[in-house]
Protein backbone atom coordinates (compact mmCIF):
# COMPACT_ATOMS: atom_id res chain seq x y z
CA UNK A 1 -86.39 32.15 52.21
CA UNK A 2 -82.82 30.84 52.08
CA UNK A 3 -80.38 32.70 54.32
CA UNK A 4 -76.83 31.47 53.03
CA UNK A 5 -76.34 35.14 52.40
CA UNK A 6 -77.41 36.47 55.99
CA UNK A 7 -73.70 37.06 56.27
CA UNK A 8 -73.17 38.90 53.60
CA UNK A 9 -76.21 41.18 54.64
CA UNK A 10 -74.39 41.85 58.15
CA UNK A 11 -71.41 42.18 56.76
CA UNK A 12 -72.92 44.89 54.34
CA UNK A 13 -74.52 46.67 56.75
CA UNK A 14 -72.15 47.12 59.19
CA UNK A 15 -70.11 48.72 56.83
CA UNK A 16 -72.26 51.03 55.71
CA UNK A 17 -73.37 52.26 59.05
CA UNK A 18 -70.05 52.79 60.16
CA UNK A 19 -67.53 52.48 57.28
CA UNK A 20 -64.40 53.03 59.85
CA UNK A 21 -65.78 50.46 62.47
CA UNK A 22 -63.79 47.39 62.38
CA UNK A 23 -65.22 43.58 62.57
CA UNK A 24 -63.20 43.30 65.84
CA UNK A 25 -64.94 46.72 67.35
CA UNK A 26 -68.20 45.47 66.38
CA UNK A 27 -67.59 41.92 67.68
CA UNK A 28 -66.31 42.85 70.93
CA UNK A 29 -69.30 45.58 71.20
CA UNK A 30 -72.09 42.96 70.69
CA UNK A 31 -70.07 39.88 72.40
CA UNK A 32 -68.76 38.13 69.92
CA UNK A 33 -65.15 36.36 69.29
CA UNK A 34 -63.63 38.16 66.08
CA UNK A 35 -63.29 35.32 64.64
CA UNK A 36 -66.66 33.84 65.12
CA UNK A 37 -68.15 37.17 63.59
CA UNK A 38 -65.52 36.89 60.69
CA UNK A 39 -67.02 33.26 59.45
CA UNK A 40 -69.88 34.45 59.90
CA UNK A 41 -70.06 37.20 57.72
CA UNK A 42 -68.00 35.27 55.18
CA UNK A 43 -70.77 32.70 55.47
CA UNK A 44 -68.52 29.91 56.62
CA UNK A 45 -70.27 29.50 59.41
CA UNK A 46 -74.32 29.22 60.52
CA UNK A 47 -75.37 31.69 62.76
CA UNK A 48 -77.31 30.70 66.04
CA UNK A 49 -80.57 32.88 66.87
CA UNK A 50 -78.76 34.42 69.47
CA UNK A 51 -75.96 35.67 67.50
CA UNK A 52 -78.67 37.19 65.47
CA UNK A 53 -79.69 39.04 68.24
CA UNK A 54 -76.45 40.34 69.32
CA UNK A 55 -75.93 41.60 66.45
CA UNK A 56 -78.84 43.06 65.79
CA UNK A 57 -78.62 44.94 69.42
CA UNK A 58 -75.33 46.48 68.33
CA UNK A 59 -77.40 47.70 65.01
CA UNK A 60 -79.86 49.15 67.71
CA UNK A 61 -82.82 46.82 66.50
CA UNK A 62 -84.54 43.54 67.45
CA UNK A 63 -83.46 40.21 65.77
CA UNK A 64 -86.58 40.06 64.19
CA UNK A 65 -85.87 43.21 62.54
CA UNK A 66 -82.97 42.45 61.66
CA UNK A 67 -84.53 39.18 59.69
CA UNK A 68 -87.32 41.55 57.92
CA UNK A 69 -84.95 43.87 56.39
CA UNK A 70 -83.01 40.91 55.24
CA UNK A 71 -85.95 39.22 53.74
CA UNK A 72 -87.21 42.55 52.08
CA UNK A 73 -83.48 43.05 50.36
């Protein structure tokens, strides 16, 4: 499974969940620099495992969880 998308994904579904949450809400939220978040999203960036699981804390799930629904999408 190739995750150059994985961005995208978050990106997507933080969005949906809360269409009037900004990135720099979210990042601060789940402890992440706006701007790390941002190339992240826009996949200019790699994302570190625990990245993954700050952000998936602030989408009230486990990392791993997070990574299923990706891979099922």
């Amino acid at each position: 499974m190739q995750y150059e998308n994985f961005g995208k994904f978050i990106n997507n579904k933080r969005t949906a969940l809360n269409p009037k949450r900004t990135l720099n809400g979210f990042a601060f939220d789940v402890g992440l620099e706006p701007a790390t978040l941002s190339r992240i999203e826009n996949c200019k960036q790699g994302i570190k495992l625990t990245d993954v699981a700050k952000i998936a804390k602030g989408f009230n799930m486990k990392a791993s969880e997070l990574i299923s629904e990706y891979e099922t999408v």
